[in-house]
N, C-alpha and C. Protein backbone atom coordinates (compact mmCIF):
# COMPACT_ATOMS: atom_id res chain seq x y z
N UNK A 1 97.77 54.62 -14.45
CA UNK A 1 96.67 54.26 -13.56
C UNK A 1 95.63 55.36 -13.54
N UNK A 2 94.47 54.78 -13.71
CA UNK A 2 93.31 56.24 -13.86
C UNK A 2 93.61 56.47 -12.08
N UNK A 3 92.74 57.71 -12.11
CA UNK A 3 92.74 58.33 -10.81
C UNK A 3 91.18 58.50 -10.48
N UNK A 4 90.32 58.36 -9.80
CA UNK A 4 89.12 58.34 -9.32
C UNK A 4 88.57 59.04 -7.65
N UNK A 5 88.59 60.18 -7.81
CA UNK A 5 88.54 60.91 -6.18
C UNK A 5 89.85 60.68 -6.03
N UNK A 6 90.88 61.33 -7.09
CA UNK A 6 92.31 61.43 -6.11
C UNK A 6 93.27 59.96 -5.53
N UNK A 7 92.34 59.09 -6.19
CA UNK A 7 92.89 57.44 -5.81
C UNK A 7 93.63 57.05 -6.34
N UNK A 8 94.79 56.62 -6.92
CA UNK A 8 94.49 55.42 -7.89
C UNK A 8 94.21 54.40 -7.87
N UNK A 9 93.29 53.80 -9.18
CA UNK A 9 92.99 52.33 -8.91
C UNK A 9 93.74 51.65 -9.68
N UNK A 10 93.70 50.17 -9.60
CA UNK A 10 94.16 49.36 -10.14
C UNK A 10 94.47 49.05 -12.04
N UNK A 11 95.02 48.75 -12.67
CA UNK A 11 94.62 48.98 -14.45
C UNK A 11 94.09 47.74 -14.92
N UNK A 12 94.93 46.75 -14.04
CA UNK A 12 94.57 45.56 -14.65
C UNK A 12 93.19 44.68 -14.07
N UNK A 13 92.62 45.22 -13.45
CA UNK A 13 91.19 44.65 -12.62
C UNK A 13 89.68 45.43 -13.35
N UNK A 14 88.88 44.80 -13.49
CA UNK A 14 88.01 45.05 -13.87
C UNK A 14 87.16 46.42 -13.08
N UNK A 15 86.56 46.96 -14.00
CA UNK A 15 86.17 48.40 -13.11
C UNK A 15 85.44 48.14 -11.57
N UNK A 16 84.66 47.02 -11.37
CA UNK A 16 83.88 46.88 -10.63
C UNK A 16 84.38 46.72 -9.13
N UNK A 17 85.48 45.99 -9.55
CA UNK A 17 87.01 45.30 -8.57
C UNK A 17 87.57 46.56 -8.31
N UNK A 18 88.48 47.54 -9.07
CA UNK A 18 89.01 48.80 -9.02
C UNK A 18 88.11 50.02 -8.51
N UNK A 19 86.88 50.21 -8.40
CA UNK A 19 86.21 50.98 -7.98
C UNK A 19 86.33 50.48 -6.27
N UNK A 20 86.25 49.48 -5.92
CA UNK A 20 86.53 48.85 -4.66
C UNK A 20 87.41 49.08 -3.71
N UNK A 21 88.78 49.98 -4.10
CA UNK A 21 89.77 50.38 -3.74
C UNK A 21 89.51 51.79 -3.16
N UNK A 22 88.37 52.45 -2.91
CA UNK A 22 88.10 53.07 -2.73
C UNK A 22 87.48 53.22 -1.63
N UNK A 23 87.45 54.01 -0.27
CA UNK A 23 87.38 53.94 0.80
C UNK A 23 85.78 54.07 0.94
N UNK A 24 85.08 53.66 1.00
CA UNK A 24 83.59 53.35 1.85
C UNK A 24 82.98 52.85 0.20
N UNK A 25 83.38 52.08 -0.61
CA UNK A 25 82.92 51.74 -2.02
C UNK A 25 83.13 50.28 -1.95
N UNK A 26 81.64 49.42 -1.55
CA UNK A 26 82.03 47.86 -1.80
C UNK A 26 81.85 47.41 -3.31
N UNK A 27 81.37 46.20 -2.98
CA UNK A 27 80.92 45.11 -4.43
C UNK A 27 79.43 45.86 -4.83
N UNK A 28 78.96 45.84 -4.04
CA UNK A 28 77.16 45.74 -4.03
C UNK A 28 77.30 47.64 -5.04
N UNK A 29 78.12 48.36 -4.13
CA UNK A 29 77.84 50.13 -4.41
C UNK A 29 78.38 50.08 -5.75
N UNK A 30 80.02 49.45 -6.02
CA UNK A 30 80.78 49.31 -7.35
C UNK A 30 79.63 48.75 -8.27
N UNK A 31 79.13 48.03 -8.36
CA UNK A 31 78.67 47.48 -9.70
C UNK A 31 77.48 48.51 -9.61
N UNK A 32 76.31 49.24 -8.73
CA UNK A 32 75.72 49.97 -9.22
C UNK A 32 75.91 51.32 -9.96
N UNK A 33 77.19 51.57 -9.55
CA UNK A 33 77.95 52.80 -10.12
C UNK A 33 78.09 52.29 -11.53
N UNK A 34 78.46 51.33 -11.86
CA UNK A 34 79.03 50.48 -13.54
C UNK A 34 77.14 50.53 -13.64
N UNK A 35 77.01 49.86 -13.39
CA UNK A 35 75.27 49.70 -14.23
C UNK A 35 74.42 51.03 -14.53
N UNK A 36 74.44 52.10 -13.84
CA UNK A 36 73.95 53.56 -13.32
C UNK A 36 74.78 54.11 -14.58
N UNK A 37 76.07 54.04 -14.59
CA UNK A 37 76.91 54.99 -16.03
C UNK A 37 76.51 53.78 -17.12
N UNK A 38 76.07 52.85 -17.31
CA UNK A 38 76.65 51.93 -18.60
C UNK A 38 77.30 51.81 -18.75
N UNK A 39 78.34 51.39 -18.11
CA UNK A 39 79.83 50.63 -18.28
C UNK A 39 79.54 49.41 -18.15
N UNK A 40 80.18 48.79 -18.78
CA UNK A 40 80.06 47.09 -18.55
C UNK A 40 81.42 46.65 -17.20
N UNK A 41 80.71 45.91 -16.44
CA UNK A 41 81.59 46.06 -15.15
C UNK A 41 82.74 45.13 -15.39
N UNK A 42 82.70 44.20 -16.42
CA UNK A 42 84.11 43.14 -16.63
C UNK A 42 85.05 44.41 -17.43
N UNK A 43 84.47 45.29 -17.76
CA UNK A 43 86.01 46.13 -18.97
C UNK A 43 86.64 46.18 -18.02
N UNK A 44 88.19 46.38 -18.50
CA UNK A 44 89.02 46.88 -17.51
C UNK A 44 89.38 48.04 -17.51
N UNK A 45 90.08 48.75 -15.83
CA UNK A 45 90.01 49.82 -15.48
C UNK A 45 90.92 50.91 -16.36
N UNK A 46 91.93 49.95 -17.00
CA UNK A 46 93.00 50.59 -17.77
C UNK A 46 92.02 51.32 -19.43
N UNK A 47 90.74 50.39 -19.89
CA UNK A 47 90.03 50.69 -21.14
C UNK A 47 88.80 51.99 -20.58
N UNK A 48 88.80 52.40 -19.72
CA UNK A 48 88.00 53.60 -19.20
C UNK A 48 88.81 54.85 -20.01
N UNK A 49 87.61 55.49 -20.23
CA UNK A 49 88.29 56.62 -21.04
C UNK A 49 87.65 57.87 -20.10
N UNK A 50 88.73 59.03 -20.64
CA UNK A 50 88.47 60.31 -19.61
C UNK A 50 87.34 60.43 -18.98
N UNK A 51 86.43 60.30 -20.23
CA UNK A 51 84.93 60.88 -19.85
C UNK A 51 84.47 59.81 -19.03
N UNK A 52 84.76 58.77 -18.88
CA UNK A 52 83.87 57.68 -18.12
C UNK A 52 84.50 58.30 -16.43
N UNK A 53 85.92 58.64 -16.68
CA UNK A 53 86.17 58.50 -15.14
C UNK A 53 85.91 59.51 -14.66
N UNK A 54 85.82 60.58 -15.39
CA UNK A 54 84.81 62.14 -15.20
C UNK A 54 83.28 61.93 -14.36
N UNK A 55 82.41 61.34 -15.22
CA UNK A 55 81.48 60.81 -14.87
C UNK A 55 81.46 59.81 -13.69
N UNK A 56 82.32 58.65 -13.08
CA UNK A 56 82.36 58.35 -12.13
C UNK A 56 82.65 59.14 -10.44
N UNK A 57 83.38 59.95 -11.24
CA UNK A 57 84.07 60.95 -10.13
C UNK A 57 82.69 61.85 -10.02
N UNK A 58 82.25 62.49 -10.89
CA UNK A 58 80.97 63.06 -10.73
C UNK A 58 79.68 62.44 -9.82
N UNK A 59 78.90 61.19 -10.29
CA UNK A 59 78.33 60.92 -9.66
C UNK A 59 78.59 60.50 -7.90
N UNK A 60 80.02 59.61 -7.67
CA UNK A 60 80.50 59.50 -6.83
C UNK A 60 80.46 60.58 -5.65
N UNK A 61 80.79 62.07 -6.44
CA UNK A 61 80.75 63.05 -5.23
C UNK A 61 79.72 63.57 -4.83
N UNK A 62 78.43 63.53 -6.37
CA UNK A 62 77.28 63.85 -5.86
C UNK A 62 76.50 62.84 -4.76
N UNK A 63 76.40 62.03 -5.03
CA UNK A 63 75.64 60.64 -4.54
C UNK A 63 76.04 59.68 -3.69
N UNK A 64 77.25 59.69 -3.12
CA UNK A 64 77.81 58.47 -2.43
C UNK A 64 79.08 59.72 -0.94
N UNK A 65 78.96 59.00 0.22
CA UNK A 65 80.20 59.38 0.79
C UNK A 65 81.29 58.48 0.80
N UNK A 66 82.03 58.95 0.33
CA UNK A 66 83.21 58.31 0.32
C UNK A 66 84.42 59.32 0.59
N UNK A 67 85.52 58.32 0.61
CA UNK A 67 87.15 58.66 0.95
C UNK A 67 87.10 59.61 2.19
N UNK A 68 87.83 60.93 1.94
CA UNK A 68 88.02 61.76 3.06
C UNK A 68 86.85 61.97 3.48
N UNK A 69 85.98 62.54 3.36
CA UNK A 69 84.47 62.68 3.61
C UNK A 69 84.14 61.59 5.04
N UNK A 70 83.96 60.81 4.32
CA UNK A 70 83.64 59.26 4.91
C UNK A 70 84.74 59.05 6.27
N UNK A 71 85.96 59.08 6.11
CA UNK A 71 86.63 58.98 7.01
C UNK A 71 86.45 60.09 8.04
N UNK A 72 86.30 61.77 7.73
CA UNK A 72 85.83 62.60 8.59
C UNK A 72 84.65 62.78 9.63
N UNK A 73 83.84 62.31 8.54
CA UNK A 73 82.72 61.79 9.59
C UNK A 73 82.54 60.74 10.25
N UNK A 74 83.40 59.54 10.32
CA UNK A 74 83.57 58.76 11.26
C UNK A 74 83.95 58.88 12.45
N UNK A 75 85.07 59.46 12.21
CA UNK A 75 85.96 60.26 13.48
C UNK A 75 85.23 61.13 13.90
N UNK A 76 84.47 61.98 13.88
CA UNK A 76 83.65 63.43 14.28
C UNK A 76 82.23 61.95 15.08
N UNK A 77 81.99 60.77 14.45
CA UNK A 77 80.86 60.35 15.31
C UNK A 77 81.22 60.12 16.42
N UNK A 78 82.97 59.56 16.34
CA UNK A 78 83.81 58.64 17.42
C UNK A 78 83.87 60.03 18.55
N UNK A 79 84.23 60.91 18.18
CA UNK A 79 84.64 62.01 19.11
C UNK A 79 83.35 62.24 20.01
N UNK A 80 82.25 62.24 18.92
CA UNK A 80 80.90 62.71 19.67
C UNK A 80 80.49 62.09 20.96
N UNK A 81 80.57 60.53 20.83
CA UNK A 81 80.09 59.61 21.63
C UNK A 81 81.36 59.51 22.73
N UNK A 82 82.59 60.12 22.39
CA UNK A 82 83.81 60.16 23.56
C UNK A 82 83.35 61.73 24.26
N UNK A 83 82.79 62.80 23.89
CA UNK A 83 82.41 64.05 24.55
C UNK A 83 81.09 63.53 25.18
N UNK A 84 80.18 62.91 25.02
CA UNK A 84 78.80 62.78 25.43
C UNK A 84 78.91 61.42 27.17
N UNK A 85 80.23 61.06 26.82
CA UNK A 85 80.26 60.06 27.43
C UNK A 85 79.87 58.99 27.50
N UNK A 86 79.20 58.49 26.67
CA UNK A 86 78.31 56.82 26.52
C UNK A 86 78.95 55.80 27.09
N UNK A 87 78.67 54.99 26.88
CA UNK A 87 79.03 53.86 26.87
C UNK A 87 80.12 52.99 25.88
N UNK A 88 79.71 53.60 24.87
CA UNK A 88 80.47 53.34 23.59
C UNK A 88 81.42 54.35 23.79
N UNK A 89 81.14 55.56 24.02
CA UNK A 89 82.72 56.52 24.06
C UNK A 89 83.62 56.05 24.97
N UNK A 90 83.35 55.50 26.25
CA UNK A 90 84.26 55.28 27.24
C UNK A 90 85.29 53.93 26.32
N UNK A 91 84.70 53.01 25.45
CA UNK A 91 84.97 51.86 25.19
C UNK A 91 85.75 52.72 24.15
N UNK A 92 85.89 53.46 23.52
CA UNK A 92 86.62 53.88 22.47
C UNK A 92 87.69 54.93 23.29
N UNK A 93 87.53 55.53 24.05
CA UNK A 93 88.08 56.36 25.03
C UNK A 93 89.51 55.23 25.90
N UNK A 94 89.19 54.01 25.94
CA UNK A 94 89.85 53.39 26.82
C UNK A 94 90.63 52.00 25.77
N UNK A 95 89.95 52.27 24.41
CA UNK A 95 90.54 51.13 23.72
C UNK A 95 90.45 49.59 23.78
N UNK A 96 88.80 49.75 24.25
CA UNK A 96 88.78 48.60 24.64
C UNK A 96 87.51 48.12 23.27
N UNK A 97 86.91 46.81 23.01
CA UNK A 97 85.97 46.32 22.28
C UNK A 97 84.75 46.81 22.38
N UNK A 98 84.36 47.88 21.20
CA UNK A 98 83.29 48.82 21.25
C UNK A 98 81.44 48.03 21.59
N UNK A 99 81.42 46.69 20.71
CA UNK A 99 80.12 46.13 20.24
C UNK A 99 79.79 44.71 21.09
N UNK A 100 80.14 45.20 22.21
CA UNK A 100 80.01 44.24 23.00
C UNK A 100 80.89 42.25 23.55
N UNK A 101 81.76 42.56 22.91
CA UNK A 101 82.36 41.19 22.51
C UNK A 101 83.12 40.90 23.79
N UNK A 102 83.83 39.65 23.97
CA UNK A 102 84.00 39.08 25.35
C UNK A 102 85.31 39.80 25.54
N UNK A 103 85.97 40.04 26.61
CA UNK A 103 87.59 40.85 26.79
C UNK A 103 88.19 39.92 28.09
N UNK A 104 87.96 38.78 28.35
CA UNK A 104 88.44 37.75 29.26
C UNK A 104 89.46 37.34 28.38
N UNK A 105 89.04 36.66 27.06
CA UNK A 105 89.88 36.31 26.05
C UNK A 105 90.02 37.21 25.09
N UNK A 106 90.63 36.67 23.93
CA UNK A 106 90.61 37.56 22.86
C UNK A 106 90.91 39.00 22.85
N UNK A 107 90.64 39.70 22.02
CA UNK A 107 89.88 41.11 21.94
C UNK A 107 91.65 41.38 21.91
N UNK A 108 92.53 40.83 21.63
CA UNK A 108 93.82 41.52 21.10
C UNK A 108 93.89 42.30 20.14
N UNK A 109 93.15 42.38 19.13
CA UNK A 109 93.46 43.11 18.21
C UNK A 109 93.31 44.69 18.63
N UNK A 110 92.33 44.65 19.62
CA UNK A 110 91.53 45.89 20.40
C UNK A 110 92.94 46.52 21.19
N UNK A 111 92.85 45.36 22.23
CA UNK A 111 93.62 45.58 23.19
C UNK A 111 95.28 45.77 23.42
N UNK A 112 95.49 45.30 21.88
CA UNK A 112 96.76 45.37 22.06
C UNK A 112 97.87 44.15 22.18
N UNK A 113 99.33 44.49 21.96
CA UNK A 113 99.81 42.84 22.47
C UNK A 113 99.84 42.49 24.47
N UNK A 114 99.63 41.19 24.65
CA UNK A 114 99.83 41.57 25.77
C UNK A 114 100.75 42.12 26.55
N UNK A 115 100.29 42.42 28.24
CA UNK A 115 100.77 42.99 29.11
C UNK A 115 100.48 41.90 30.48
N UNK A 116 102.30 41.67 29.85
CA UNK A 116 102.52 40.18 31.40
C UNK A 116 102.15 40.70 32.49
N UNK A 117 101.64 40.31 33.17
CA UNK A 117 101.69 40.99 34.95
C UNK A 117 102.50 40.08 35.74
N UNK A 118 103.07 40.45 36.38
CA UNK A 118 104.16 39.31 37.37
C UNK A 118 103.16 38.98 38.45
N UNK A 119 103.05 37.41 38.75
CA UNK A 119 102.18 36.78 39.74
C UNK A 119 103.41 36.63 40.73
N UNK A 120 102.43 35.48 41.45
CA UNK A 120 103.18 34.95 42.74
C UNK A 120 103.92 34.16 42.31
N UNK A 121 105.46 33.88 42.96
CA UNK A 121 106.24 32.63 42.78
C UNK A 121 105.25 31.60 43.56
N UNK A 122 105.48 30.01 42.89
CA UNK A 122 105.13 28.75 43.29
C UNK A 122 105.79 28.56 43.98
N UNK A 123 106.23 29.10 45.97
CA UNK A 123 107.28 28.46 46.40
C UNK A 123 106.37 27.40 47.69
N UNK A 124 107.70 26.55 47.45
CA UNK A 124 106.99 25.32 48.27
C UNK A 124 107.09 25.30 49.57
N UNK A 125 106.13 24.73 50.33
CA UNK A 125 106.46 24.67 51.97
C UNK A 125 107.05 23.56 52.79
N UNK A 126 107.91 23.58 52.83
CA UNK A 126 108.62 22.42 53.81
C UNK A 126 107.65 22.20 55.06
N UNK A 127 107.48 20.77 54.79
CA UNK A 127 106.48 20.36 55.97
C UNK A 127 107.45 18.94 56.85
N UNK A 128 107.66 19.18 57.94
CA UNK A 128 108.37 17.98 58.65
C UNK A 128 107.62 16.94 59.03
């Protein structure tokens, strides 16, 4: 499996697909990276030779954030807006749905599995 920033990608997927595996690297960024080196983006990742993945790794670190990078500075924004106090930090601070979305329903993925709360028993009143 080539290695690309320490990754590996895929052998049997086309470079464009295998560049994708790569943490902040979509469709749109992958194929300009293939068009930018002259690679043809259908070869596959396994027919890349040293120098191509040299050159990917090169431009990649000059020109693009990605992997650890990318993930560091995410976390360092998240922290910022949890020290500054916003609005958005408290929502990340408390684990709740950052971008406004409804939390009546839904928002499990945020929130977590639920948390039963014990109500009132239904007990009935004897009426004579």
């Amino acid at each position: 499996m080539p290695r690309v920033l320490g990754v590996d990608i895929p052998n049997e997927k086309p470079t464009y697909v295998s560049l994708q595996y790569l943490h902040g690297i979509g469709r749109t960024t992958a194929i300009e990276v293939c068009n930018r080196l002259a690679l043809p983006v259908e070869r596959r990742a396994r027919e890349l030779s040293d120098d191509d993945i040299q050159r990917i790794n090169t431009l990649l670190d000059n020109e693009f954030v990605v992997e650890g990078q990318l993930r560091r500075q995410t976390q360092e924004n998240i922290t910022r807006l949890r020290n500054i106090q916003c609005y958005r930090g408290i929502r990340h601070r408390r684990g709740l749905p950052v971008r406004g979305q409804r939390t009546r329903t839904n928002a499990r993925g945020r929130k977590g599995p639920k948390k039963t709360v014990a109500g009132k028993k239904g007990v009935k009143e004897m009426r004579h």
